[in-house]
N, C-alpha and C. Protein backbone atom coordinates (compact mmCIF):
# COMPACT_ATOMS: atom_id res chain seq x y z
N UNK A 1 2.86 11.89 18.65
CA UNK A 1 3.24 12.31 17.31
C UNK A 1 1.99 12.80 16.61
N UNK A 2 1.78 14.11 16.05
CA UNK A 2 0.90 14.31 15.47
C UNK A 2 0.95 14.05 14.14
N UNK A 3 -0.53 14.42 13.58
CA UNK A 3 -0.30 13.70 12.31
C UNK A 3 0.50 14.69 11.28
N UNK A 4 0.73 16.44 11.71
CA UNK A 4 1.48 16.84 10.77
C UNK A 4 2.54 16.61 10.43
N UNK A 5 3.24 15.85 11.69
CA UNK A 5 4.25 15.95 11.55
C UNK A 5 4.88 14.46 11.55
N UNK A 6 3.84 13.80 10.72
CA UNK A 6 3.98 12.23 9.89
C UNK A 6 4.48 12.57 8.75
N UNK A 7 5.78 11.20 8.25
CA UNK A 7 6.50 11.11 7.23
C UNK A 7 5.49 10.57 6.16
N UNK A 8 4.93 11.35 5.26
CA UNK A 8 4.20 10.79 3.70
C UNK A 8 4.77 10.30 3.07
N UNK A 9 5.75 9.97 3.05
CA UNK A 9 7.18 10.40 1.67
C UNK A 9 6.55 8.53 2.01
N UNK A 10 6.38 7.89 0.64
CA UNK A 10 6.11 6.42 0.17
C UNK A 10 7.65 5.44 0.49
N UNK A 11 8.81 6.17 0.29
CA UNK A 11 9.76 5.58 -0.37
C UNK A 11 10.29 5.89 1.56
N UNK A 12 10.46 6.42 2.54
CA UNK A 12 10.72 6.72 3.54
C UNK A 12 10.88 5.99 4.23
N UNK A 13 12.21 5.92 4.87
CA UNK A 13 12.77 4.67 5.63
C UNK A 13 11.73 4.22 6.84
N UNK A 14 11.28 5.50 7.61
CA UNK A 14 10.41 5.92 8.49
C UNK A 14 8.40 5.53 7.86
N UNK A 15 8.28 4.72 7.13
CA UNK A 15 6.78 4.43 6.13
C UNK A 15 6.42 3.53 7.34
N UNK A 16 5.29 4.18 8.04
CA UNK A 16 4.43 3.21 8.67
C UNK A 16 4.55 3.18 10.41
N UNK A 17 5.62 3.90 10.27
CA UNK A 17 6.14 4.13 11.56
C UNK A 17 5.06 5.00 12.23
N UNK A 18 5.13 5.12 13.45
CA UNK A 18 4.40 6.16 14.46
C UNK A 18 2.90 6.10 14.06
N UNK A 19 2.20 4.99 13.56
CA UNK A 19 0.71 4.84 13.38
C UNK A 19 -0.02 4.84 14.24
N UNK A 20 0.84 3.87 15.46
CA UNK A 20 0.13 3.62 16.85
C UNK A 20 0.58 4.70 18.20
N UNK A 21 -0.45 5.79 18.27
CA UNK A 21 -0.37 6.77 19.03
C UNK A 21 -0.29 6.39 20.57
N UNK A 22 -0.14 5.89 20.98
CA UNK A 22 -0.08 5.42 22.01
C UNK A 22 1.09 6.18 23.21
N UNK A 23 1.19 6.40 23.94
CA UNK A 23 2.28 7.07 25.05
C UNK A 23 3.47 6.31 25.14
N UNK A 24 3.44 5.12 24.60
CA UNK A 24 4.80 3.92 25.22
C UNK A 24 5.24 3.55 24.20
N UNK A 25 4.80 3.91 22.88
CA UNK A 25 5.51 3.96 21.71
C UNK A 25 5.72 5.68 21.30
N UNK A 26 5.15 6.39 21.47
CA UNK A 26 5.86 7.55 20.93
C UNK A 26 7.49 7.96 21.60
N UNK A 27 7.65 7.55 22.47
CA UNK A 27 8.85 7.61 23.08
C UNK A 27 10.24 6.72 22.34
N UNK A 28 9.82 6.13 21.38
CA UNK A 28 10.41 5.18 20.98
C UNK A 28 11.80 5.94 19.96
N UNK A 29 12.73 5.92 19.67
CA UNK A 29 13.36 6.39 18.46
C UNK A 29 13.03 5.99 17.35
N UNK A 30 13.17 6.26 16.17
CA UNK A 30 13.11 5.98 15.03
C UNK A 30 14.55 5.33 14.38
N UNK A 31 15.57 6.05 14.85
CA UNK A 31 17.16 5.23 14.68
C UNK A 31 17.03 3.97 14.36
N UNK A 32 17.85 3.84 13.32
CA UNK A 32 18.02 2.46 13.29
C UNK A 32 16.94 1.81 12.08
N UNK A 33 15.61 2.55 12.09
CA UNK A 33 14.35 1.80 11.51
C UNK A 33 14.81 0.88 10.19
N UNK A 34 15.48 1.71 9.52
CA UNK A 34 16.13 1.10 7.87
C UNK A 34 16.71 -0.32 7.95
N UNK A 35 17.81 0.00 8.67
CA UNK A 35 18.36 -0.96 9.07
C UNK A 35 17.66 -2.71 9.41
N UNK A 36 16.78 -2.14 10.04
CA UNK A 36 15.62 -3.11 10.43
C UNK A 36 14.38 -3.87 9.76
N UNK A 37 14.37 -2.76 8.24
CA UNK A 37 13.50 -3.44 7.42
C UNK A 37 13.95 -4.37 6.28
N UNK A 38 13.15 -4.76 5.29
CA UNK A 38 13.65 -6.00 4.07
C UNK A 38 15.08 -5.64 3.46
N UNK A 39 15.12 -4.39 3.46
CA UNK A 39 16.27 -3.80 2.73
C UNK A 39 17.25 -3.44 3.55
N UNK A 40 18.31 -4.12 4.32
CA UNK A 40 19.17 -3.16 4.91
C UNK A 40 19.88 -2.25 4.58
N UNK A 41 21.05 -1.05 4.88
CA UNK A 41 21.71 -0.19 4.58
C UNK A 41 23.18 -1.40 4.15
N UNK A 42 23.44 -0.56 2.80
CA UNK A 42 24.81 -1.13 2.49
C UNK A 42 25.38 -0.34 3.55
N UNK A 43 26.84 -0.95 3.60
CA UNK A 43 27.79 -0.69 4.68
C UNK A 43 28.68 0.70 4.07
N UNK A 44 28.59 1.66 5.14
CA UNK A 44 29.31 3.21 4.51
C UNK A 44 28.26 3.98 4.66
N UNK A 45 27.02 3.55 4.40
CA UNK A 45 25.95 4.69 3.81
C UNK A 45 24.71 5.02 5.25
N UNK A 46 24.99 6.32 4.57
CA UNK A 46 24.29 6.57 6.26
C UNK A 46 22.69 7.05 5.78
N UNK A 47 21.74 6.95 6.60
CA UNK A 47 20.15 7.31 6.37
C UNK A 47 20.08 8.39 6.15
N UNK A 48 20.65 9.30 5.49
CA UNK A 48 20.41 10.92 4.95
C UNK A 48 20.63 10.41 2.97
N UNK A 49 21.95 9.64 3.41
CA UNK A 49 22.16 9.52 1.86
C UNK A 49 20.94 8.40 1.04
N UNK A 50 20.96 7.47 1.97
CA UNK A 50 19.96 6.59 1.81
C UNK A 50 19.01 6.99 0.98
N UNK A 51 18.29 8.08 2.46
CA UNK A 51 16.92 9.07 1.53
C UNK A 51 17.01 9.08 0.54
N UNK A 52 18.25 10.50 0.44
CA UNK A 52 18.83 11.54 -0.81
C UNK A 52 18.87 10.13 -2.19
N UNK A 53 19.32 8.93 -2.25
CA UNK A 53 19.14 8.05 -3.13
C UNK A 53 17.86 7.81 -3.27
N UNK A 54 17.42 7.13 -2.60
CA UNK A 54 15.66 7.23 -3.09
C UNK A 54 15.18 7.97 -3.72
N UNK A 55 15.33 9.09 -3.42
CA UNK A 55 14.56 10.20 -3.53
C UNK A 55 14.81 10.38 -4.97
N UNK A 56 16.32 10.90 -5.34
CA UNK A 56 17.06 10.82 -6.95
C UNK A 56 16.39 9.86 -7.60
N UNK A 57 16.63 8.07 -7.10
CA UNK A 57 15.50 7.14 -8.09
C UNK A 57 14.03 7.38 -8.20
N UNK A 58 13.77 8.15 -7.58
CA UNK A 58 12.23 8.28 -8.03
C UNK A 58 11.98 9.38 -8.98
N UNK A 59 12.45 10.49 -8.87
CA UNK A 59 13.23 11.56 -10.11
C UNK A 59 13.44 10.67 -10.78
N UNK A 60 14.32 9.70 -11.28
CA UNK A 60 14.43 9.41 -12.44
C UNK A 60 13.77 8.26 -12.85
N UNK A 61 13.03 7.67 -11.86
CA UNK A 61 11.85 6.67 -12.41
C UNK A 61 10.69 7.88 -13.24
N UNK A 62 10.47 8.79 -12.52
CA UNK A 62 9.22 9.62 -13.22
C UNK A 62 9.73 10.02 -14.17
N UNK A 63 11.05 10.72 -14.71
CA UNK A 63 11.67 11.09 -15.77
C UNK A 63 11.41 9.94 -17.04
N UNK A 64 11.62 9.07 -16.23
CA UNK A 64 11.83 7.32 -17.46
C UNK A 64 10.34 7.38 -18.17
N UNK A 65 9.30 7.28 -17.15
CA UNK A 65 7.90 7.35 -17.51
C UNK A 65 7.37 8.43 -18.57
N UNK A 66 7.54 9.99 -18.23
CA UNK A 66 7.67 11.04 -18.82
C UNK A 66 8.28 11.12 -20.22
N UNK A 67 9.40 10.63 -20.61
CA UNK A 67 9.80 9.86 -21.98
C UNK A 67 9.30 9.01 -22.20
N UNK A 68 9.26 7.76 -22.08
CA UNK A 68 8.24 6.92 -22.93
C UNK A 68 6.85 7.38 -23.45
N UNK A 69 6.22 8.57 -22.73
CA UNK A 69 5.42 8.94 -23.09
C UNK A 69 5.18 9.91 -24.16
N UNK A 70 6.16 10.50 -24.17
CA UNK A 70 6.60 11.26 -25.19
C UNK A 70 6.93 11.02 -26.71
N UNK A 71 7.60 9.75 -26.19
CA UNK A 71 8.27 8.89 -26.86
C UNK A 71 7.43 8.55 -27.90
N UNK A 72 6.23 8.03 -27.16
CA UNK A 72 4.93 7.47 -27.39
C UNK A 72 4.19 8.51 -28.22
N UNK A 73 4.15 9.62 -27.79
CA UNK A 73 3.42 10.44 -29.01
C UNK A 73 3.85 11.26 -30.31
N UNK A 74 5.90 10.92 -30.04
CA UNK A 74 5.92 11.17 -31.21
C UNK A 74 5.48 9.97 -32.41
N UNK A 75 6.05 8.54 -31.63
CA UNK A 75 5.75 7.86 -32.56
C UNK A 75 4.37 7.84 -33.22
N UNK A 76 3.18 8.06 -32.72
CA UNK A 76 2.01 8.54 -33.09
C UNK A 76 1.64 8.99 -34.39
N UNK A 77 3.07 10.37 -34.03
CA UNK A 77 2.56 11.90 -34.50
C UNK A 77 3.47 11.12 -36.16
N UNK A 78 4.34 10.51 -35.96
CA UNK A 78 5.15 10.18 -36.88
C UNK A 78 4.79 9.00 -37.81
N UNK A 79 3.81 8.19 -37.09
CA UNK A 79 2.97 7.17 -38.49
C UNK A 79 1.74 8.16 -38.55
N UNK A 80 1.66 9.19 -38.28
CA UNK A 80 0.39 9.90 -38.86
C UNK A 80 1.03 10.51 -39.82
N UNK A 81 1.98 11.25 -39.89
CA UNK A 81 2.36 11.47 -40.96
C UNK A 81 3.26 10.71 -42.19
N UNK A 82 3.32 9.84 -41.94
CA UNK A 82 4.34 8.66 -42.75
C UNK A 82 2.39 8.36 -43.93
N UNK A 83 1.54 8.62 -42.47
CA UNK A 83 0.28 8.09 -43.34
C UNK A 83 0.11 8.92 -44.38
N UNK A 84 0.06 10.61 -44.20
CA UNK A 84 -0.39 11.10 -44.67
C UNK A 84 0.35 11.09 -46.48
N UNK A 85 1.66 10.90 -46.34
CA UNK A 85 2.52 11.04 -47.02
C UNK A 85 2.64 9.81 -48.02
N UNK A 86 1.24 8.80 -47.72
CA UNK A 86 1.15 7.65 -48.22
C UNK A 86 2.59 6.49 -48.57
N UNK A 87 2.98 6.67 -47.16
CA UNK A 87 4.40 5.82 -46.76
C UNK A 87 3.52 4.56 -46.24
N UNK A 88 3.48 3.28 -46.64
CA UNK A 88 2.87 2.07 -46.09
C UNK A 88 3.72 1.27 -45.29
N UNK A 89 4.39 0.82 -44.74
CA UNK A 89 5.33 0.05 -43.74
C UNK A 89 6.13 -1.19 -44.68
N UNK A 90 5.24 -1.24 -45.56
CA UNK A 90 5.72 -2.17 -47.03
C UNK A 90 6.60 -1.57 -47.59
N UNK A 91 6.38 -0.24 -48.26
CA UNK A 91 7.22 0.35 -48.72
C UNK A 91 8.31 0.86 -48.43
N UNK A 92 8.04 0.94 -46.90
CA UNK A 92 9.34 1.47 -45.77
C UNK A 92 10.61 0.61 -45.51
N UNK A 93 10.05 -0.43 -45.42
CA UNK A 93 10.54 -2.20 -45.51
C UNK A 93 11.37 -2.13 -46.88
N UNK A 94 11.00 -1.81 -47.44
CA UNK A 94 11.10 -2.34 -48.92
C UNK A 94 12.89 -1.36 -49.03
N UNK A 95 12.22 0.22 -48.79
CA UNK A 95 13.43 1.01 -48.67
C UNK A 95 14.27 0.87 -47.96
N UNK A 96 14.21 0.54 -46.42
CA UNK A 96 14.92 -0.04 -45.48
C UNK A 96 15.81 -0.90 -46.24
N UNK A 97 15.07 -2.07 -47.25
CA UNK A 97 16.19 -3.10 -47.62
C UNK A 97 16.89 -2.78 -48.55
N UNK A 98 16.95 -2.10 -49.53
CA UNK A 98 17.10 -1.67 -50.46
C UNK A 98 18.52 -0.96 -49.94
N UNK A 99 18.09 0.20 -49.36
CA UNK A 99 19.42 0.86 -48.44
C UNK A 99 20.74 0.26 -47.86
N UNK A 100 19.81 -1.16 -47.14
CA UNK A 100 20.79 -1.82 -46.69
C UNK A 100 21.58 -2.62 -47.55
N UNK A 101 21.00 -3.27 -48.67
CA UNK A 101 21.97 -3.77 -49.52
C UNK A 101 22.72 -2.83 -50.47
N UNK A 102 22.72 -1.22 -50.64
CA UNK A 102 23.52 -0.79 -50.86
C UNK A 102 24.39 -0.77 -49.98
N UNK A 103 24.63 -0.45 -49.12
CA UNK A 103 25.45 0.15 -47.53
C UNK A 103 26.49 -1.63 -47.90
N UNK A 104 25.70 -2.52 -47.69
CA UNK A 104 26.63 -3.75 -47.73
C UNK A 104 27.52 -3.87 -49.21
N UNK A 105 26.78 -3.69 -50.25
CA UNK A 105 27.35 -3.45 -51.22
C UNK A 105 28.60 -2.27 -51.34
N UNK A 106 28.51 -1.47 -50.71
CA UNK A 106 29.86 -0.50 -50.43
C UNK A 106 30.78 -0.88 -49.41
N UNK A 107 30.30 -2.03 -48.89
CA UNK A 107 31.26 -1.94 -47.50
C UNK A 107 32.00 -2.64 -47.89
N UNK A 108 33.56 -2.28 -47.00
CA UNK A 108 35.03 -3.28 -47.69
C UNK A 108 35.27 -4.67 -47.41
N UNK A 109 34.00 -4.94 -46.57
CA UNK A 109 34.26 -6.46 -46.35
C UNK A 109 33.56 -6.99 -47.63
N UNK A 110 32.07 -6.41 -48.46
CA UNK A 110 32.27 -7.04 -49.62
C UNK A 110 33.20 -6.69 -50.73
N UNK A 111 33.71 -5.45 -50.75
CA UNK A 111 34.25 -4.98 -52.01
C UNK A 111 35.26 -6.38 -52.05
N UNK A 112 36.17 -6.33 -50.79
CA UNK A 112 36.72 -7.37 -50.97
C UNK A 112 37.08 -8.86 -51.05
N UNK A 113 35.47 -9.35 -51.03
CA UNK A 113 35.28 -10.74 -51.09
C UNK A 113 34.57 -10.63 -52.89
N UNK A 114 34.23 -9.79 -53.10
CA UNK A 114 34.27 -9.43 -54.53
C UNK A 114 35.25 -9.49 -55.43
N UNK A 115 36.38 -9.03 -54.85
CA UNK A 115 37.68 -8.55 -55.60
C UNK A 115 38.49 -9.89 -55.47
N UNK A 116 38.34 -11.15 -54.28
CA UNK A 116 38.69 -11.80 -54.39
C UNK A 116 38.05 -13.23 -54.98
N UNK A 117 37.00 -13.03 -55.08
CA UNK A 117 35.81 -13.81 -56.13
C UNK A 117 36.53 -13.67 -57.51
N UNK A 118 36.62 -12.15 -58.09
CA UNK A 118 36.93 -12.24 -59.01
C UNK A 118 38.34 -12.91 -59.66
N UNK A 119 38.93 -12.74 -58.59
CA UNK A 119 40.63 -13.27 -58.54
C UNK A 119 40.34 -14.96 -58.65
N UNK A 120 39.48 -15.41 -58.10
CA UNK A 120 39.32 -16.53 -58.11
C UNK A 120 38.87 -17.33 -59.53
N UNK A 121 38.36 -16.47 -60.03
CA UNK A 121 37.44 -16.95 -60.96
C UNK A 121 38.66 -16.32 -62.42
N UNK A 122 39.46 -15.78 -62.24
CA UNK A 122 40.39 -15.71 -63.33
C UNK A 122 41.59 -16.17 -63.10
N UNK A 123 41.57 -17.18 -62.24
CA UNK A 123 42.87 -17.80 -62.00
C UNK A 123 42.47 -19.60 -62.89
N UNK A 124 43.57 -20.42 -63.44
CA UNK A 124 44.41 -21.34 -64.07
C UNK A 124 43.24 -22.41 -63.60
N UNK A 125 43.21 -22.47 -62.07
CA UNK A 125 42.72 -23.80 -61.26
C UNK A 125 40.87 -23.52 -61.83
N UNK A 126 40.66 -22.50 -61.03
CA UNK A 126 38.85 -22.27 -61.62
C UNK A 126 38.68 -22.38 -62.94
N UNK A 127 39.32 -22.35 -63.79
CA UNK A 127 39.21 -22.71 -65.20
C UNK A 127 39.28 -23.59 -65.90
N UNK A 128 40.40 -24.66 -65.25
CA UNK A 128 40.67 -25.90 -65.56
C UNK A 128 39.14 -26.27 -64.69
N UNK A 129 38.74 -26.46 -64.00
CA UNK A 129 38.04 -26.73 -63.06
C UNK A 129 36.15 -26.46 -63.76
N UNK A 130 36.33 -25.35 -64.65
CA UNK A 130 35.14 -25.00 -65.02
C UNK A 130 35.15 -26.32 -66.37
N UNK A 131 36.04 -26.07 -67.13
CA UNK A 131 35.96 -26.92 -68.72
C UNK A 131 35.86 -28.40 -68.26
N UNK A 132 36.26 -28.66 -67.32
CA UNK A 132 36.41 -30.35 -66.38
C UNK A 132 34.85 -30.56 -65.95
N UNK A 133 34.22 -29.55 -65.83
CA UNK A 133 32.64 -29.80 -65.28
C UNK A 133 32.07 -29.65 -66.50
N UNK A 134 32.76 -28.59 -66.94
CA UNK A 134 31.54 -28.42 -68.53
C UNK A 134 31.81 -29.41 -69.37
N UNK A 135 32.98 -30.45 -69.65
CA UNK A 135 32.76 -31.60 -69.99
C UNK A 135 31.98 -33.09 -69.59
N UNK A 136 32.17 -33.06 -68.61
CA UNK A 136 31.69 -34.07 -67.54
C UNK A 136 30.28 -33.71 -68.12
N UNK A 137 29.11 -32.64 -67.88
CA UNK A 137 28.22 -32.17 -68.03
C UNK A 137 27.30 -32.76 -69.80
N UNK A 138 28.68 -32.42 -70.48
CA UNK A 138 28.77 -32.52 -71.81
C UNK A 138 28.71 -34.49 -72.48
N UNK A 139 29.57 -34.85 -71.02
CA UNK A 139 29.38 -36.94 -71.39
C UNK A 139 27.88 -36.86 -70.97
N UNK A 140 27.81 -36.28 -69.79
CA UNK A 140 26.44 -37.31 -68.81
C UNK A 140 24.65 -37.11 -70.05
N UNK A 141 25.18 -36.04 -70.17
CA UNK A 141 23.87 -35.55 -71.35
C UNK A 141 24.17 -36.07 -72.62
N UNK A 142 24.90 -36.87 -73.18
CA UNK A 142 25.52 -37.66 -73.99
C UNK A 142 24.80 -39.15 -73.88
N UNK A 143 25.62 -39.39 -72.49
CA UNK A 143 25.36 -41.14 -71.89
C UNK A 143 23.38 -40.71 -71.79
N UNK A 144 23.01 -39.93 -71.36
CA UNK A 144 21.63 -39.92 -70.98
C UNK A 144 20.46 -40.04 -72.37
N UNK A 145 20.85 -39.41 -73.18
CA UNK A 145 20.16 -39.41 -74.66
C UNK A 145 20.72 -41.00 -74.86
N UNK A 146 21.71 -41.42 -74.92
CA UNK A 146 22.07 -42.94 -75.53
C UNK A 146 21.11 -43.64 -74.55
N UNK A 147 20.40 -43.49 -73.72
CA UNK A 147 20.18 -44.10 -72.63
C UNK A 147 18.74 -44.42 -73.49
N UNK A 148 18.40 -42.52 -73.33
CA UNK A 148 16.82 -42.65 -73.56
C UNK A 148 16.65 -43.22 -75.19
N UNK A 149 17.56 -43.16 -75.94
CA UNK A 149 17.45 -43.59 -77.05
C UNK A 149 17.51 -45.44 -77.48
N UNK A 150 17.99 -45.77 -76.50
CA UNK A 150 17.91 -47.64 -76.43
C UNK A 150 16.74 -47.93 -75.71
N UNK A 151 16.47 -47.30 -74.94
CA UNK A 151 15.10 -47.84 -74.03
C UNK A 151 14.00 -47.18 -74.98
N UNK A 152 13.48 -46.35 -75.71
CA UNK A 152 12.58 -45.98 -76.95
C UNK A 152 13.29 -46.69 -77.94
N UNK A 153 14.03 -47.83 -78.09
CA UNK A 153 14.00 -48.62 -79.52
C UNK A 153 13.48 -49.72 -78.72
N UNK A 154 13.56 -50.07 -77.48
CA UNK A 154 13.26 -51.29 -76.72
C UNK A 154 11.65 -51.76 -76.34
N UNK A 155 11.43 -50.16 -76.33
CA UNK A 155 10.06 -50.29 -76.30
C UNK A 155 9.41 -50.34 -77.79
N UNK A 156 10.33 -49.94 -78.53
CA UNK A 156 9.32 -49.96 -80.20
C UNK A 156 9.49 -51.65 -80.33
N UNK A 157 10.78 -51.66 -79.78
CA UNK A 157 11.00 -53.37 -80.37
C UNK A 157 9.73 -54.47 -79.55
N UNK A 158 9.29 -54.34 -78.58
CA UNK A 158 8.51 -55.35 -77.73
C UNK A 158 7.70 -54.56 -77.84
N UNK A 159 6.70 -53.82 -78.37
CA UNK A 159 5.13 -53.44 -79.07
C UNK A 159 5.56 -53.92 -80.34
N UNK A 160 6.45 -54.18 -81.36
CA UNK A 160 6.31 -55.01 -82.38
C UNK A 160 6.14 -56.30 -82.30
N UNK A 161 6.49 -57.21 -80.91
CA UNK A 161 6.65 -58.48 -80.80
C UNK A 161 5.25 -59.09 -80.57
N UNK A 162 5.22 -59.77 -81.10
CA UNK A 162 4.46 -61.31 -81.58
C UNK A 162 3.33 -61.07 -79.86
N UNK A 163 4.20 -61.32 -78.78
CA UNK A 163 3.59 -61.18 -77.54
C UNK A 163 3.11 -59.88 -77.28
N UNK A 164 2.99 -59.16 -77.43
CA UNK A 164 2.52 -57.77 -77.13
C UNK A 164 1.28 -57.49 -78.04
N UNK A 165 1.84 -58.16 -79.62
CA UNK A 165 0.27 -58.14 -80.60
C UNK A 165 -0.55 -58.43 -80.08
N UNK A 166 -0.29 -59.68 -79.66
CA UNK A 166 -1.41 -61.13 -79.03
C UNK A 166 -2.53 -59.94 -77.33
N UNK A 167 -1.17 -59.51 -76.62
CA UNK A 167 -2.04 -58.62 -75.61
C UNK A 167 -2.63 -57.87 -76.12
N UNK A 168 -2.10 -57.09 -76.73
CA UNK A 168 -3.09 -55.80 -77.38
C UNK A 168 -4.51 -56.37 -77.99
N UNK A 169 -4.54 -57.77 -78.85
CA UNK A 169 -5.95 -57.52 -79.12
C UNK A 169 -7.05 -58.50 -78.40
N UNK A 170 -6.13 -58.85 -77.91
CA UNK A 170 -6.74 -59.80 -76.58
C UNK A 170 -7.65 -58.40 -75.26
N UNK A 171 -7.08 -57.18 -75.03
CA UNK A 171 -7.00 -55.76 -74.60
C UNK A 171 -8.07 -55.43 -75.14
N UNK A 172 -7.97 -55.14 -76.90
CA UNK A 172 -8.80 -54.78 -77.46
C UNK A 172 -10.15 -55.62 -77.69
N UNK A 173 -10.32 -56.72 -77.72
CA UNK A 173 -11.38 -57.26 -77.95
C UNK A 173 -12.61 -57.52 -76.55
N UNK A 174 -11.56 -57.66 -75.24
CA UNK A 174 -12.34 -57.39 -74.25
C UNK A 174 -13.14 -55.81 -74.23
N UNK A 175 -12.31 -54.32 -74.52
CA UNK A 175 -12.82 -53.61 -74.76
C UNK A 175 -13.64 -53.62 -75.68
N UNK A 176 -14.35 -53.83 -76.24
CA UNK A 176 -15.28 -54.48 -77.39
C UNK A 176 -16.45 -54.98 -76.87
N UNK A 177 -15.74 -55.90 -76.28
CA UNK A 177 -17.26 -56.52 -75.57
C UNK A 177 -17.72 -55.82 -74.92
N UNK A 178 -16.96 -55.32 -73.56
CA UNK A 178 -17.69 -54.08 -72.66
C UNK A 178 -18.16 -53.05 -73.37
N UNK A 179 -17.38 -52.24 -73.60
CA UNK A 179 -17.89 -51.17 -74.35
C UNK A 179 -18.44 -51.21 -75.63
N UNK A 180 -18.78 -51.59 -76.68
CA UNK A 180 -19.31 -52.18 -78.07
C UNK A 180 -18.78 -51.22 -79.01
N UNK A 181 -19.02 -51.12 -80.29
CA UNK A 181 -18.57 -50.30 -81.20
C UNK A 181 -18.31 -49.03 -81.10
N UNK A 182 -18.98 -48.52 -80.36
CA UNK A 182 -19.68 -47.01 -80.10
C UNK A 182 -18.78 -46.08 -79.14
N UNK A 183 -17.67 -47.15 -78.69
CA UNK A 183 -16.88 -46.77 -77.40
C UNK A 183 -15.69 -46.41 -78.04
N UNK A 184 -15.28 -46.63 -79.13
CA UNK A 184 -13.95 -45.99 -80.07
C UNK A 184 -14.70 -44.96 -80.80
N UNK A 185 -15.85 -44.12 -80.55
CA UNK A 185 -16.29 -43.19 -81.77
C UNK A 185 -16.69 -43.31 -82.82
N UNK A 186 -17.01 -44.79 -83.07
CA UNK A 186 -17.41 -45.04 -84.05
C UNK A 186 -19.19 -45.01 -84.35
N UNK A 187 -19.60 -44.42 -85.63
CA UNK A 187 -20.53 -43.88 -85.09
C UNK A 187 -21.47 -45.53 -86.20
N UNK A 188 -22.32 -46.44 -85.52
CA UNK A 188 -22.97 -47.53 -86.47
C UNK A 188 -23.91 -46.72 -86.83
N UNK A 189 -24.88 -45.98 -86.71
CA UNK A 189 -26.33 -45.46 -87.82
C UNK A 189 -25.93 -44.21 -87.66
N UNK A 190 -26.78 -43.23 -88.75
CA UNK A 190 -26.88 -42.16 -88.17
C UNK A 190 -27.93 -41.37 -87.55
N UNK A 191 -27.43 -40.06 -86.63
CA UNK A 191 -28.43 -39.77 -85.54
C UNK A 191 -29.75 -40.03 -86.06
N UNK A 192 -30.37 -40.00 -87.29
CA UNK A 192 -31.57 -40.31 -88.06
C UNK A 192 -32.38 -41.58 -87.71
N UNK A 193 -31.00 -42.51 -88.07
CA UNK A 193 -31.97 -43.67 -87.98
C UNK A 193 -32.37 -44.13 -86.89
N UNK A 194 -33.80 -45.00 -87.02
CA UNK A 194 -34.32 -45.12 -85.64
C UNK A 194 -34.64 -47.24 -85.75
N UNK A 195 -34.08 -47.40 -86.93
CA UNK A 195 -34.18 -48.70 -87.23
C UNK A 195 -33.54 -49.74 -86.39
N UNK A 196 -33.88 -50.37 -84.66
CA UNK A 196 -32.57 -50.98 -84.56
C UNK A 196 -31.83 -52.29 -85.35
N UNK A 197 -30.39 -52.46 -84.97
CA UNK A 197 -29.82 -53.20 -86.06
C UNK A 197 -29.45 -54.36 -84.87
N UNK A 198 -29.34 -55.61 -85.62
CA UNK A 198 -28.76 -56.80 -84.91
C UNK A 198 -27.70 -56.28 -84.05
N UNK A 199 -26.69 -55.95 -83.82
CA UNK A 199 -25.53 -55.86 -82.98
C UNK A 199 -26.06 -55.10 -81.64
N UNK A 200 -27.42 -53.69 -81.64
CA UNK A 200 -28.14 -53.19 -80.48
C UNK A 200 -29.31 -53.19 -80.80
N UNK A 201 -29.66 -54.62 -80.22
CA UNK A 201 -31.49 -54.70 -79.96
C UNK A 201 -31.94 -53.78 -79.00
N UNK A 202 -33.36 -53.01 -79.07
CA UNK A 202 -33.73 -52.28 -78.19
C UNK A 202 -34.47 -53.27 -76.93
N UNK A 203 -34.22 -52.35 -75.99
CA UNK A 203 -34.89 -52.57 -74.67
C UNK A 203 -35.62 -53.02 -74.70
């Protein structure tokens, strides 16, 4: 077998065949080879069509490639100009949604969950139903002021009591000691004087 007249073809049932020149293999047929490799022949199909299939998928594998690439530079060509046109992907977004909640807003599945919203909402039951909450609404903010209004007399009442005086200046007089006059703002000399007085002996 010479080498011109070796099968190149990648996809070729015949790939690899006739490498070894030898006298006791060139005699060999090729028949059959397909059959014999990872892939057998479905049943019906004979090694011409076989090819002829290959051959078509690889046409349209390169075709597939050939578009994406294309594909590929319009999209390119098309955020170059979205750029130029100072279109930001934010704003595109933005329109995108915008669009779409019109489109939903026209469509009859809302018109008519609209139309029956509204039916709902002017019918006997939703109404009775609304004044029944807006009362309820109307006790609880009622009961809640009576609430906050006994617990602020409860607290005025026990800061008036006898026991609470007694803490407070029991409170206050420890603050006193720690902190001394000077710690409520009260001012004993003024910034002038330099005289100290019995209550802050100097250092």
């Amino acid at each position: 077998m010479d080498p011109a007249s070796q099968d190149i073809n990648l996809n070729s049932p015949n790939k690899g065949l006739g490498v070894d020149r030898s006298d006791s293999l060139s005699d060999v047929p090729v028949e059959g080879a397909v059959g014999n490799s990872a892939n057998p022949l479905p049943p019906g199909l004979t090694e011409e069509e076989a090819e002829e299939l290959h051959t078509e998928l690889t046409k349209v594998e390169e075709e597939i490639s050939t578009l994406r690439q294309v594909l590929s530079a319009k999209e390119r060509h098309a955020a170059e100009l979205r750029r130029k046109l100072g279109l930001n992907p934010l704003n595109e977004l933005r329109q995108n949604l915008t669009k779409s909640w019109q489109d939903v807003q026209t469509s009859n599945a809302y018109l008519s969950a609209s139309a029956t919203l509204d039916d709902i909402t002017q019918s006997e039951a939703y109404k009775k139903t609304q004044e029944t909450l807006s009362q309820a609404g109307q006790k609880t903010s009622a009961a809640l002021s009576t609430v906050g209004t006994a617990i602020s007399r409860r607290l005025g009442d026990m800061r008036n009591s006898a026991t609470f005086k007694s803490f407070e200046d029991k409170v206050g007089n420890l603050k006193y000691k720690v902190v001394g006059p000077k710690g409520n703002g009260e001012a004993v000399g003024s910034p002038t004087d330099t005289t100290p007085t019995q209550e802050n002996p100097p250092f």
